[in-house]
PDB file of N, CA and C in Angstrom:
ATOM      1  N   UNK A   1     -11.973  -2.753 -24.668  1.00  0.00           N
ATOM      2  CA  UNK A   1     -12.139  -3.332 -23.356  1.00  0.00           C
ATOM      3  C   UNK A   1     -11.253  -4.569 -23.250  1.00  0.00           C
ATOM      4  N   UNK A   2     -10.628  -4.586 -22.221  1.00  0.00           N
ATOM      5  CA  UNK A   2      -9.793  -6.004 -22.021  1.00  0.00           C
ATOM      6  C   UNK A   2     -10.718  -6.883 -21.713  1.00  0.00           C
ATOM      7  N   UNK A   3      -9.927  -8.155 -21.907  1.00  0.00           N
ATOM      8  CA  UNK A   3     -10.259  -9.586 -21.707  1.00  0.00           C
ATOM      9  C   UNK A   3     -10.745  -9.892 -20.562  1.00  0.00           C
ATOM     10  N   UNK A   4     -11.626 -10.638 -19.728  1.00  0.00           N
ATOM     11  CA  UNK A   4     -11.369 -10.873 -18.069  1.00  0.00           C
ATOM     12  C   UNK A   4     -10.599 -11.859 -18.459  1.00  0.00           C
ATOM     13  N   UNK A   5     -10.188 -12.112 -16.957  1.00  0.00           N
ATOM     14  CA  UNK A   5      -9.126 -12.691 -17.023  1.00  0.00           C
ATOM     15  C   UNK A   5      -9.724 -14.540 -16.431  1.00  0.00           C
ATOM     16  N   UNK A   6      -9.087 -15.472 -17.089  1.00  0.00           N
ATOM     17  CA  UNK A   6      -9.568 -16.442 -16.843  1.00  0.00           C
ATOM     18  C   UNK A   6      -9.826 -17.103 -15.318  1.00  0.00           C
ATOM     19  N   UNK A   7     -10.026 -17.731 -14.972  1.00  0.00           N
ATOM     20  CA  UNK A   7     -10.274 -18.012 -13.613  1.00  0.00           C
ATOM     21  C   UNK A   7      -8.776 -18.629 -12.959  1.00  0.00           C
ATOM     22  N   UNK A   8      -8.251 -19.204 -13.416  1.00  0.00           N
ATOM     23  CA  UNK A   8      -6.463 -19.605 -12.899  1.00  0.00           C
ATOM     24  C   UNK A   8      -5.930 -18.216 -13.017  1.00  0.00           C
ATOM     25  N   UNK A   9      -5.866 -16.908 -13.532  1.00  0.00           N
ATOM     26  CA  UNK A   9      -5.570 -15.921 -13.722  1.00  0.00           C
ATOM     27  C   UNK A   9      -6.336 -14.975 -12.982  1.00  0.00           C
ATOM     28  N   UNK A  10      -7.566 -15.311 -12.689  1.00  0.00           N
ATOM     29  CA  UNK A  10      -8.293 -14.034 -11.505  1.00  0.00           C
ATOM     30  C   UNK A  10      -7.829 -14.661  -9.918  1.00  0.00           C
ATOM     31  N   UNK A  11      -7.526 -16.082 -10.004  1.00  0.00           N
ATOM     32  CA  UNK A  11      -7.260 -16.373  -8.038  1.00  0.00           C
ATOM     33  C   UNK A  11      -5.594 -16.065  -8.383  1.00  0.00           C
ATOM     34  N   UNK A  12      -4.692 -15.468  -8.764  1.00  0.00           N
ATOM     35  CA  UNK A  12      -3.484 -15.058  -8.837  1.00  0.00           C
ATOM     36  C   UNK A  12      -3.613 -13.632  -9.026  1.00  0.00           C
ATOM     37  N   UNK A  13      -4.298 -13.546  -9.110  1.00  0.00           N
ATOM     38  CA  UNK A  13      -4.710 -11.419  -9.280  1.00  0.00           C
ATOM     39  C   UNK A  13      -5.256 -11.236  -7.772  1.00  0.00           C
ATOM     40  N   UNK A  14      -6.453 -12.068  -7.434  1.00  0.00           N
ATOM     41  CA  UNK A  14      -6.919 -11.963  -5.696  1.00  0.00           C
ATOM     42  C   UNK A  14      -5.645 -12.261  -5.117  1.00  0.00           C
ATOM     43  N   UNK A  15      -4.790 -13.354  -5.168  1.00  0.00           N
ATOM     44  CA  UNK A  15      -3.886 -13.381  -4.219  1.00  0.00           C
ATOM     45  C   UNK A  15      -2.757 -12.594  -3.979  1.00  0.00           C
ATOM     46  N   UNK A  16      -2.168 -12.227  -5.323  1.00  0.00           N
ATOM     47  CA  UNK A  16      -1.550 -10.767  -5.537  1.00  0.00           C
ATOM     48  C   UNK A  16      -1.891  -9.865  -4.238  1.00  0.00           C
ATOM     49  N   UNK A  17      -3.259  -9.231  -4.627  1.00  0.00           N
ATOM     50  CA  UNK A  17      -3.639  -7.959  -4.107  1.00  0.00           C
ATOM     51  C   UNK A  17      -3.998  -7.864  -2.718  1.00  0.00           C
ATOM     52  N   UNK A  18      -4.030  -9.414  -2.169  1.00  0.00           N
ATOM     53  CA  UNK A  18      -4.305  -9.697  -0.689  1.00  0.00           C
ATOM     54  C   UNK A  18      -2.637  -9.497  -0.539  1.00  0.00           C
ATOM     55  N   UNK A  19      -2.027  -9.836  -0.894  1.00  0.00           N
ATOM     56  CA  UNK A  19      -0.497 -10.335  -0.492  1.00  0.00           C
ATOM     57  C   UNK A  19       0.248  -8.671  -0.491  1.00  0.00           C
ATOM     58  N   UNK A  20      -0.434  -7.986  -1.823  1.00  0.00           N
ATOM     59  CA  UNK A  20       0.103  -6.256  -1.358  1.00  0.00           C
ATOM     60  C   UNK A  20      -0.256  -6.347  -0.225  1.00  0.00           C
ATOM     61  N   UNK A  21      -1.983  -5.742  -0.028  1.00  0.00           N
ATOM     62  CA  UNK A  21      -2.554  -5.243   0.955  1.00  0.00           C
ATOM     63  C   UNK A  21      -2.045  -5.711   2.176  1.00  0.00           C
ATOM     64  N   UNK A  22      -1.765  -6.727   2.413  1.00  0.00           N
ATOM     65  CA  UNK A  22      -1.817  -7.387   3.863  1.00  0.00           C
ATOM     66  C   UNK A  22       0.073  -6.547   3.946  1.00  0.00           C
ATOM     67  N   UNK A  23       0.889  -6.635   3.136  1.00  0.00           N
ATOM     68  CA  UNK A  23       2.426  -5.856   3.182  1.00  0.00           C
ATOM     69  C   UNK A  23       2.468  -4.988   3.590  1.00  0.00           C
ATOM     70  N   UNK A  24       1.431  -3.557   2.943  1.00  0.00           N
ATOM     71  CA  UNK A  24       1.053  -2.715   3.267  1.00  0.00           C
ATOM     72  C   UNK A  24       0.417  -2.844   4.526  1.00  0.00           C
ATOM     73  N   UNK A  25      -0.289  -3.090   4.763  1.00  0.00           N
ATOM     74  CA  UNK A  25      -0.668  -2.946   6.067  1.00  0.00           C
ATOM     75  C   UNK A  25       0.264  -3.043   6.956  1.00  0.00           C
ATOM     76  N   UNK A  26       0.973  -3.751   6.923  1.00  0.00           N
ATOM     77  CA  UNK A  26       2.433  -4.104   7.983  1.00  0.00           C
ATOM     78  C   UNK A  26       2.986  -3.448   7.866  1.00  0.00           C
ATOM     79  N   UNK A  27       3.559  -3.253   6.574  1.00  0.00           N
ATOM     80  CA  UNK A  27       4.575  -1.138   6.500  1.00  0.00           C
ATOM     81  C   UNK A  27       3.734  -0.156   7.224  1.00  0.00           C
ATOM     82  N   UNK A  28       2.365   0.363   7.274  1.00  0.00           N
ATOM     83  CA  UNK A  28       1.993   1.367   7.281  1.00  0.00           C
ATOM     84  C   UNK A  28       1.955   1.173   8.976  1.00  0.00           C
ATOM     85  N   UNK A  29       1.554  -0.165   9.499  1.00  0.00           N
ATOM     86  CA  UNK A  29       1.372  -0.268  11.358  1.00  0.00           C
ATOM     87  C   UNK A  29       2.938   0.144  11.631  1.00  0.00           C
ATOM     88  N   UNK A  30       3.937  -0.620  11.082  1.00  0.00           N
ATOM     89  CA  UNK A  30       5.252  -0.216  11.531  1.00  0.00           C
ATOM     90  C   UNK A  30       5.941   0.869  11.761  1.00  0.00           C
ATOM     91  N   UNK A  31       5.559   1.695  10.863  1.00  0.00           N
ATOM     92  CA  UNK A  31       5.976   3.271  10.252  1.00  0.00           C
ATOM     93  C   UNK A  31       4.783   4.204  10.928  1.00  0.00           C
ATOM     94  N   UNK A  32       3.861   3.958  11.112  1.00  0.00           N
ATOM     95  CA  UNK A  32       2.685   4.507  12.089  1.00  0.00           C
ATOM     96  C   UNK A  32       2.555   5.968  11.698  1.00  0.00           C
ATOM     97  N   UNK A  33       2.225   6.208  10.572  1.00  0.00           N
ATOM     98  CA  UNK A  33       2.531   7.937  10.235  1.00  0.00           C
ATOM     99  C   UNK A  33       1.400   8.640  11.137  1.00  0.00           C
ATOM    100  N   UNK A  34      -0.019   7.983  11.653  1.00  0.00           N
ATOM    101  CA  UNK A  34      -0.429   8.565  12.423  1.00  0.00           C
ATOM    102  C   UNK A  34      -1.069   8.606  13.332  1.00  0.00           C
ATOM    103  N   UNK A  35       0.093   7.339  14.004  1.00  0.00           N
ATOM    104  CA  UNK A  35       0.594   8.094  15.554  1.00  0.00           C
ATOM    105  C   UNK A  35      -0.826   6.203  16.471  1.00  0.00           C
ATOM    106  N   UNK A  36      -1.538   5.681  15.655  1.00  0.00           N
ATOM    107  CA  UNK A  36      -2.734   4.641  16.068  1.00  0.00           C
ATOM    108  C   UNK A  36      -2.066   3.132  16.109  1.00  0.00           C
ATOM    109  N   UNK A  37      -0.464   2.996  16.169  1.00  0.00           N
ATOM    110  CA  UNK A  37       0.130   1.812  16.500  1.00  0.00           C
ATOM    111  C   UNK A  37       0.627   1.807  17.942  1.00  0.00           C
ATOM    112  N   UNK A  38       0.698   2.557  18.488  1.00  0.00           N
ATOM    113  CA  UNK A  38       1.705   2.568  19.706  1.00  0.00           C
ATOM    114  C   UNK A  38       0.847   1.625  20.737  1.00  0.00           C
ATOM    115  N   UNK A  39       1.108   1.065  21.641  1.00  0.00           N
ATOM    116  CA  UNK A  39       0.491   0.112  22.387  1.00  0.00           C
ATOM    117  C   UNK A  39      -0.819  -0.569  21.865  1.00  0.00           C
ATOM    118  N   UNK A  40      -1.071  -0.838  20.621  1.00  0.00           N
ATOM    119  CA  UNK A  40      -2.451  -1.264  19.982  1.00  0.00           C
ATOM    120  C   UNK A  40      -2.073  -2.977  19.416  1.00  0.00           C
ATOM    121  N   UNK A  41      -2.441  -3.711  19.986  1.00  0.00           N
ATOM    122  CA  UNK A  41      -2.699  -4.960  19.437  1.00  0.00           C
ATOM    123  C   UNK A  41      -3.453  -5.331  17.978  1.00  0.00           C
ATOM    124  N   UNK A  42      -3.752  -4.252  17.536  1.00  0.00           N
ATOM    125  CA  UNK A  42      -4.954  -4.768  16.488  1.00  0.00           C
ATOM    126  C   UNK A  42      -3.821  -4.235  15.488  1.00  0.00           C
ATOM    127  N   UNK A  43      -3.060  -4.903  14.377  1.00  0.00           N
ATOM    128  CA  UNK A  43      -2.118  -4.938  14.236  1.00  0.00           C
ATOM    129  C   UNK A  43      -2.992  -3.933  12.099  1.00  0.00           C
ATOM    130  N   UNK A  44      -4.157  -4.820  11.822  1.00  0.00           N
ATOM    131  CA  UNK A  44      -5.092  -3.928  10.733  1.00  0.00           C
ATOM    132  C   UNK A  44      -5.715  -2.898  11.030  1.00  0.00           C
ATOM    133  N   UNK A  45      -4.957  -1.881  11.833  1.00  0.00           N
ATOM    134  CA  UNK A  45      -5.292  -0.007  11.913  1.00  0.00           C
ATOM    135  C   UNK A  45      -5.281   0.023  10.649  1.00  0.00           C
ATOM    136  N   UNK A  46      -4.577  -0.134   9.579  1.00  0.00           N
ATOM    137  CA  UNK A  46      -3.994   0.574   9.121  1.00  0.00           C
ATOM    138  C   UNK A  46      -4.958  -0.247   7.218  1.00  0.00           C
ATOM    139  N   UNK A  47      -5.698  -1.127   7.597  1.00  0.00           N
ATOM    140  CA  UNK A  47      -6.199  -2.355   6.408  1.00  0.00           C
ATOM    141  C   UNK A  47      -6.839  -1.462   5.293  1.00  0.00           C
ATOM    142  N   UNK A  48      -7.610  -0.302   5.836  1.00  0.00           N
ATOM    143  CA  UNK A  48      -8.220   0.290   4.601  1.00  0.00           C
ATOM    144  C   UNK A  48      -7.413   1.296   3.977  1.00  0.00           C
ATOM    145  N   UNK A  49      -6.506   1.896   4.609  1.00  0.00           N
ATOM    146  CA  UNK A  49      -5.577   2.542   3.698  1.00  0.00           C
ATOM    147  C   UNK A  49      -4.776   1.993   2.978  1.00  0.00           C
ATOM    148  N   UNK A  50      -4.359   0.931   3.162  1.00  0.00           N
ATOM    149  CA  UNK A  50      -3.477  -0.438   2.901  1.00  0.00           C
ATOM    150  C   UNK A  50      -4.812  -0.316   1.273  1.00  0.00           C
ATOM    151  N   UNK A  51      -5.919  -1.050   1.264  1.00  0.00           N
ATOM    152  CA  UNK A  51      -6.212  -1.492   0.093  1.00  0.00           C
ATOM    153  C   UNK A  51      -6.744  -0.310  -0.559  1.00  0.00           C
ATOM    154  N   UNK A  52      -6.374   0.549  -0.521  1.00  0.00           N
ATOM    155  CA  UNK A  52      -6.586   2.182  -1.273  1.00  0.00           C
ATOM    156  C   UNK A  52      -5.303   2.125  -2.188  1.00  0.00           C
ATOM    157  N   UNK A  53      -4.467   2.135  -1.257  1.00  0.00           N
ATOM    158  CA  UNK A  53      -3.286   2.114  -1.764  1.00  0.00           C
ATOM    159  C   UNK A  53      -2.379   1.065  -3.076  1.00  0.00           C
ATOM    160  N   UNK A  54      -2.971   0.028  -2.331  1.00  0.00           N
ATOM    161  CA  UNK A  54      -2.494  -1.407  -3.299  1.00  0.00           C
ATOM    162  C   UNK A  54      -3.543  -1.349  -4.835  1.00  0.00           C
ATOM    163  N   UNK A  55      -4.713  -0.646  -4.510  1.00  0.00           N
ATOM    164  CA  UNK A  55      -5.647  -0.845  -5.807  1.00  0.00           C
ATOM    165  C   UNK A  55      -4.832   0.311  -6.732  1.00  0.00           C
ATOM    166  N   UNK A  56      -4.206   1.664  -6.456  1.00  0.00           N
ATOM    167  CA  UNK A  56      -3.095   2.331  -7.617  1.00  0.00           C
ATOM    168  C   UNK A  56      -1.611   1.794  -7.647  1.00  0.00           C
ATOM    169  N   UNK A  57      -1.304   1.147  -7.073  1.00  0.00           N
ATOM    170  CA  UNK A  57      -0.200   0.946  -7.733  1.00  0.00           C
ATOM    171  C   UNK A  57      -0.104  -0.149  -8.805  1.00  0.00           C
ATOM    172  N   UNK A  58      -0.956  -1.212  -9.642  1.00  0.00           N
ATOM    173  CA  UNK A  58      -0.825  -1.106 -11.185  1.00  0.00           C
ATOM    174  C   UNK A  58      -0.473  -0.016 -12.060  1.00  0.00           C
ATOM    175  N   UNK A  59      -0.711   1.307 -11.456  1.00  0.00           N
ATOM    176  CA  UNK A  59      -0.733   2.429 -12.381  1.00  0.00           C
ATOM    177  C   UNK A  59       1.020   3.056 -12.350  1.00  0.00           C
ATOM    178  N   UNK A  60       0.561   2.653 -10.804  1.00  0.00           N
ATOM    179  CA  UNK A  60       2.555   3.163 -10.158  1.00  0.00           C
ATOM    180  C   UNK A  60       3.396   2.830 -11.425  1.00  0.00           C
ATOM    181  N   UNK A  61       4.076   3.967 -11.805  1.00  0.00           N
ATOM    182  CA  UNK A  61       5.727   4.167 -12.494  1.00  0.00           C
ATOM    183  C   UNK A  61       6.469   4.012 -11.739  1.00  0.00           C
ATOM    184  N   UNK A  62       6.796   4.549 -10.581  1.00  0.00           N
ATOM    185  CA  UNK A  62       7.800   4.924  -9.545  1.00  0.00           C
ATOM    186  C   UNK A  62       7.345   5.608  -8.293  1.00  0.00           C
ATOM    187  N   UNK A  63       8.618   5.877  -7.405  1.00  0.00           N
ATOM    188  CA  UNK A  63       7.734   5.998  -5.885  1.00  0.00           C
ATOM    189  C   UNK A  63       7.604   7.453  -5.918  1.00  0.00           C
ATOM    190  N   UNK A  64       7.342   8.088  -7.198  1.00  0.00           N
ATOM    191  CA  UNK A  64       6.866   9.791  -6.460  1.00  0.00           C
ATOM    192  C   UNK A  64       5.045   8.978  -7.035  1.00  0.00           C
ATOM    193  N   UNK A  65       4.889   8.302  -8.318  1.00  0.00           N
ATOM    194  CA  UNK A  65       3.419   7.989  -7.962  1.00  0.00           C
ATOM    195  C   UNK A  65       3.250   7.193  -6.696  1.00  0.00           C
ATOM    196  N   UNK A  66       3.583   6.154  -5.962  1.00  0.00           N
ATOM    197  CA  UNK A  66       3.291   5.451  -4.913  1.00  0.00           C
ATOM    198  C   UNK A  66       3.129   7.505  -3.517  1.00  0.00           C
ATOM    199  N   UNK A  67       4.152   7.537  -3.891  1.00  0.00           N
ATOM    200  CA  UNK A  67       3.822   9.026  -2.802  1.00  0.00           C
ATOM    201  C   UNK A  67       3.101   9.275  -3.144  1.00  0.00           C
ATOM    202  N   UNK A  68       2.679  10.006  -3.973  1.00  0.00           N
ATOM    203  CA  UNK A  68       0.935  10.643  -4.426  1.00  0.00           C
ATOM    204  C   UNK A  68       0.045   9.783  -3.889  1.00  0.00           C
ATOM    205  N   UNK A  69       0.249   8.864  -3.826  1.00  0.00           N
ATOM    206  CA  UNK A  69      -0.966   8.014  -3.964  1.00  0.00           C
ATOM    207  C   UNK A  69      -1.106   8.143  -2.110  1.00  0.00           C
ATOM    208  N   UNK A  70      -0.354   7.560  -1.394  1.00  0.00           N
ATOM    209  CA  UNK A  70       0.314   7.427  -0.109  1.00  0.00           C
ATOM    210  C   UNK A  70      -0.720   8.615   0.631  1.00  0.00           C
ATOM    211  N   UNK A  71       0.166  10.273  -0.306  1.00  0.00           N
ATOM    212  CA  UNK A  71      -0.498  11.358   0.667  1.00  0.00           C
ATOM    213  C   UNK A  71      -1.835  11.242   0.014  1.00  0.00           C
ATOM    214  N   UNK A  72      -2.457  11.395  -0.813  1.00  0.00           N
ATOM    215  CA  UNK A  72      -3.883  11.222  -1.054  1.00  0.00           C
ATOM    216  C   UNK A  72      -4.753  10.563  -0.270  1.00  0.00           C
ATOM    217  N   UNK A  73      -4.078   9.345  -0.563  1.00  0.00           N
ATOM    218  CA  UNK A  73      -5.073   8.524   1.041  1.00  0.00           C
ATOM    219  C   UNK A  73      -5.371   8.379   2.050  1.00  0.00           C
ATOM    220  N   UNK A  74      -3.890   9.278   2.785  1.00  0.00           N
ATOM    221  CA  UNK A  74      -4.007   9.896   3.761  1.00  0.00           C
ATOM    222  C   UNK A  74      -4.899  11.130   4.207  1.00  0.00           C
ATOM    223  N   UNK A  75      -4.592  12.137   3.100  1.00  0.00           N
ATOM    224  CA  UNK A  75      -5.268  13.137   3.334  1.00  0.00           C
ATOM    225  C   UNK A  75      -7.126  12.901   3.263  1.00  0.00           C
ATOM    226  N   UNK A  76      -7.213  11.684   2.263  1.00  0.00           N
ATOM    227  CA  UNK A  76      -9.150  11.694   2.233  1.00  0.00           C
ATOM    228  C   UNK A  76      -9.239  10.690   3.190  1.00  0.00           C
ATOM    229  N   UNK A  77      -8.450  10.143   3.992  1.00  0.00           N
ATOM    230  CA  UNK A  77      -8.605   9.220   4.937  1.00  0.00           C
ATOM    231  C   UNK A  77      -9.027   9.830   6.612  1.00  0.00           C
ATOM    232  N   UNK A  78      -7.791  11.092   6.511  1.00  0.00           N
ATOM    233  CA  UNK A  78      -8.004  11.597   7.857  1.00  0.00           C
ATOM    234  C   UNK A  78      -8.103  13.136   7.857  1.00  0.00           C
ATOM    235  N   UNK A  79      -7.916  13.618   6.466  1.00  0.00           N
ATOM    236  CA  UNK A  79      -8.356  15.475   6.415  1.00  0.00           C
ATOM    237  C   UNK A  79      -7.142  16.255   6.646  1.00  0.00           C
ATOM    238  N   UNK A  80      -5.907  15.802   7.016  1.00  0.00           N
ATOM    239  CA  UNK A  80      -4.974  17.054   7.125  1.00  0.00           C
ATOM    240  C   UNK A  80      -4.047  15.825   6.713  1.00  0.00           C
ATOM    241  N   UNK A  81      -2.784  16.727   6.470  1.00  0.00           N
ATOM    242  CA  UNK A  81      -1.840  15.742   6.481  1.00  0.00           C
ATOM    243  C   UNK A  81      -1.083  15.047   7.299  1.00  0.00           C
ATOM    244  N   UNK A  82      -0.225  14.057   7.034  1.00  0.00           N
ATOM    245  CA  UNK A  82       0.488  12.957   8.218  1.00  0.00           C
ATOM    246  C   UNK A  82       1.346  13.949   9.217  1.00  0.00           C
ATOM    247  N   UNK A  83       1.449  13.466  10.385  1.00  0.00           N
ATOM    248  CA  UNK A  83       2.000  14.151  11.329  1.00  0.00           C
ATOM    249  C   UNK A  83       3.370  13.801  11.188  1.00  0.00           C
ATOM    250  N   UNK A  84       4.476  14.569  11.417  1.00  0.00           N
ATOM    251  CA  UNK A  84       5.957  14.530  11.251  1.00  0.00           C
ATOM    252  C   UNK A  84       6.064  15.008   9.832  1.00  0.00           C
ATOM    253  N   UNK A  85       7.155  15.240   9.900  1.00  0.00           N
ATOM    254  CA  UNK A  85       7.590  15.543   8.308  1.00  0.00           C
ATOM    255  C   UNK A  85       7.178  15.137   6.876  1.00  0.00           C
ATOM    256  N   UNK A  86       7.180  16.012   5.986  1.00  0.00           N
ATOM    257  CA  UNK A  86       6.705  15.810   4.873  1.00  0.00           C
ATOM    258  C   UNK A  86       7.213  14.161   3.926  1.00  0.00           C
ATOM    259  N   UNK A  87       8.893  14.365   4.558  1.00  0.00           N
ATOM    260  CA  UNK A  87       9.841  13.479   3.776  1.00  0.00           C
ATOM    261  C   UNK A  87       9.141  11.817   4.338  1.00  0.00           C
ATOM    262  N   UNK A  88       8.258  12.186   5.419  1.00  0.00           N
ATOM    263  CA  UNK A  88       7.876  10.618   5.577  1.00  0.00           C
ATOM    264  C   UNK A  88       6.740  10.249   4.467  1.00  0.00           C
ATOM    265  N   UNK A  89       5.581  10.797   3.994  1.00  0.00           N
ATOM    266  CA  UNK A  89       5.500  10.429   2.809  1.00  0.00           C
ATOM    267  C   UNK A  89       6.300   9.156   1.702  1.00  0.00           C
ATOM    268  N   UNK A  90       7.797   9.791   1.808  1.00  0.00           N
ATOM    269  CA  UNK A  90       8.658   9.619   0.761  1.00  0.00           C
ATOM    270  C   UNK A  90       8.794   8.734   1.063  1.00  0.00           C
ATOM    271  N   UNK A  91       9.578   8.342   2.679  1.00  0.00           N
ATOM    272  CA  UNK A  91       9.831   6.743   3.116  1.00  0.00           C
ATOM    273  C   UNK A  91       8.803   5.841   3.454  1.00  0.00           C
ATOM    274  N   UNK A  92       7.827   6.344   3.563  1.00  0.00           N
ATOM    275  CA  UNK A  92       6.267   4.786   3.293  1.00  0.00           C
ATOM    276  C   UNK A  92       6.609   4.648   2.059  1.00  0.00           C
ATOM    277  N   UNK A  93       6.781   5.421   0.827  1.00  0.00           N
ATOM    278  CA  UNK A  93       6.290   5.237  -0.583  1.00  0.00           C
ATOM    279  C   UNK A  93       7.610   4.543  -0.681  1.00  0.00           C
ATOM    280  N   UNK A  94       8.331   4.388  -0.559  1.00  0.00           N
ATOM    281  CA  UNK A  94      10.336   4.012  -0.469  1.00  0.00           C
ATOM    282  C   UNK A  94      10.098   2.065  -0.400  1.00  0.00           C
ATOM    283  N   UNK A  95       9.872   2.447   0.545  1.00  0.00           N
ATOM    284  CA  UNK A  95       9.326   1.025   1.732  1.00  0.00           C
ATOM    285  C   UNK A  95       7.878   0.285   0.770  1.00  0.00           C
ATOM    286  N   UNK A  96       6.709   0.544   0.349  1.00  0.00           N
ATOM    287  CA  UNK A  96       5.917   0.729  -0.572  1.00  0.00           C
ATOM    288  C   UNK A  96       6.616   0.061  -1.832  1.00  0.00           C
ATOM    289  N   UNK A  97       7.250   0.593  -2.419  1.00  0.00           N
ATOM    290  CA  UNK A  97       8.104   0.516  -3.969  1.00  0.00           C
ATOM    291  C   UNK A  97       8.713  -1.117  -3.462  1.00  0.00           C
ATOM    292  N   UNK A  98       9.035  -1.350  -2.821  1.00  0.00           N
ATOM    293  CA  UNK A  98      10.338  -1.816  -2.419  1.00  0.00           C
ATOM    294  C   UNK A  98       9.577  -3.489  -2.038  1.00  0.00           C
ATOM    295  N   UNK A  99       8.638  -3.325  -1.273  1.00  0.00           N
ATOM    296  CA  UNK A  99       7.767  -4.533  -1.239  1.00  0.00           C
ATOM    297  C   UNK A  99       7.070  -5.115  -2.378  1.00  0.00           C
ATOM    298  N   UNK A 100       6.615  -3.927  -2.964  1.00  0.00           N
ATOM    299  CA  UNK A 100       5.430  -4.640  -4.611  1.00  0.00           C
ATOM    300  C   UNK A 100       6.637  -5.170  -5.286  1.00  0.00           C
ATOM    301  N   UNK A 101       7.375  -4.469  -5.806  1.00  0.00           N
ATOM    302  CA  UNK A 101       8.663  -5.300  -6.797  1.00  0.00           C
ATOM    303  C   UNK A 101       9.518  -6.244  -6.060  1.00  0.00           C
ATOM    304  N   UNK A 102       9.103  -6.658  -4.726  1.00  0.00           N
ATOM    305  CA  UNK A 102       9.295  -8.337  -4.874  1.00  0.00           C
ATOM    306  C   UNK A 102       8.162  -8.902  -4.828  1.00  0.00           C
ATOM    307  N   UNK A 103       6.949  -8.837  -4.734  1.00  0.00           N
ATOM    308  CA  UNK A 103       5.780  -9.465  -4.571  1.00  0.00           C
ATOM    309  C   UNK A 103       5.855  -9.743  -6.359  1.00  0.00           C
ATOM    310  N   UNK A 104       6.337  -8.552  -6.864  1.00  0.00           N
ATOM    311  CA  UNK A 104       5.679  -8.765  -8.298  1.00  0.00           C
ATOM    312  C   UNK A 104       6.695  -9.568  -9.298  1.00  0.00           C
ATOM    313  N   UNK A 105       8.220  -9.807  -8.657  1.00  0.00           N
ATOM    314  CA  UNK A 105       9.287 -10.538  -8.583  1.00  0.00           C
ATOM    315  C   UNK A 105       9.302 -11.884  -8.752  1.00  0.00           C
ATOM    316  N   UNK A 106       8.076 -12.064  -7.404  1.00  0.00           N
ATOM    317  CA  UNK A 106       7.995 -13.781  -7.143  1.00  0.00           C
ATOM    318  C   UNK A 106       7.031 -14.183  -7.797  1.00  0.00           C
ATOM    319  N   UNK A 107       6.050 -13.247  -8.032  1.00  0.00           N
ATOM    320  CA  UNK A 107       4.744 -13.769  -8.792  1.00  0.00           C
ATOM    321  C   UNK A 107       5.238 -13.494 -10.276  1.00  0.00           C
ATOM    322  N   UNK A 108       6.162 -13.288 -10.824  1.00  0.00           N
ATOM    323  CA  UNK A 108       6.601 -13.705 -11.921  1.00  0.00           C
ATOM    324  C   UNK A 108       7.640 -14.505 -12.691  1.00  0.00           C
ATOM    325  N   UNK A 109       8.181 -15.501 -11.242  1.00  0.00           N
ATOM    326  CA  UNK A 109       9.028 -16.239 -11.020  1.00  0.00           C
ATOM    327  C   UNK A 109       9.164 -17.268 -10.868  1.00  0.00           C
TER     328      UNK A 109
END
């Protein structure tokens, strides 16, 4: 069993995972895979898939796991898959990849 992590080390792990989540959330409203951004002010449609998402990628290797992960959450989120093409998957998870490795950049910087 690992260590917990000390308390200067758990509010840098919370802020981390707020700082994914809240990224994610902004990729996923922007990119709108389904279809609940278009004239909507409430800009966290998208907050609980957002922290589904941010809690696997510690595990993430690369963006075909961030895709897995992406369509999974989609699919137990809303039951079929994202509307438009398959390859969008690929570009959330693209976009996805691309945000954590600078989050994880600066927080090790």
């Amino acid at each position: 069993m690992a260590n917990r992590p000390n308390e200067i080390e758990r509010k840098r792990l919370i802020k981390e995972y707020r700082t994914l989540a809240d990224g994610i959330t902004s990729i996923l409203f922007r990119m709108d895979p389904v279809g609940i951004a278009v004239d909507n002010p409430h800009t966290d449609e998208y907050a609980s898939e957002a922290a589904m998402i941010a809690r696997f990628l510690p595990e993430a290797k690369d963006t075909e796991d961030v895709e897995r992960a992406v369509r999974e959450v989609f699919l137990r989120q809303f039951g079929e898959p994202l509307l438009g093409p398959i390859t969008q998957y690929r570009d959330i998870a693209l976009e996805i990849w691309r945000f954590t490795s600078e989050v994880r950049k600066a927080a090790s910087g």
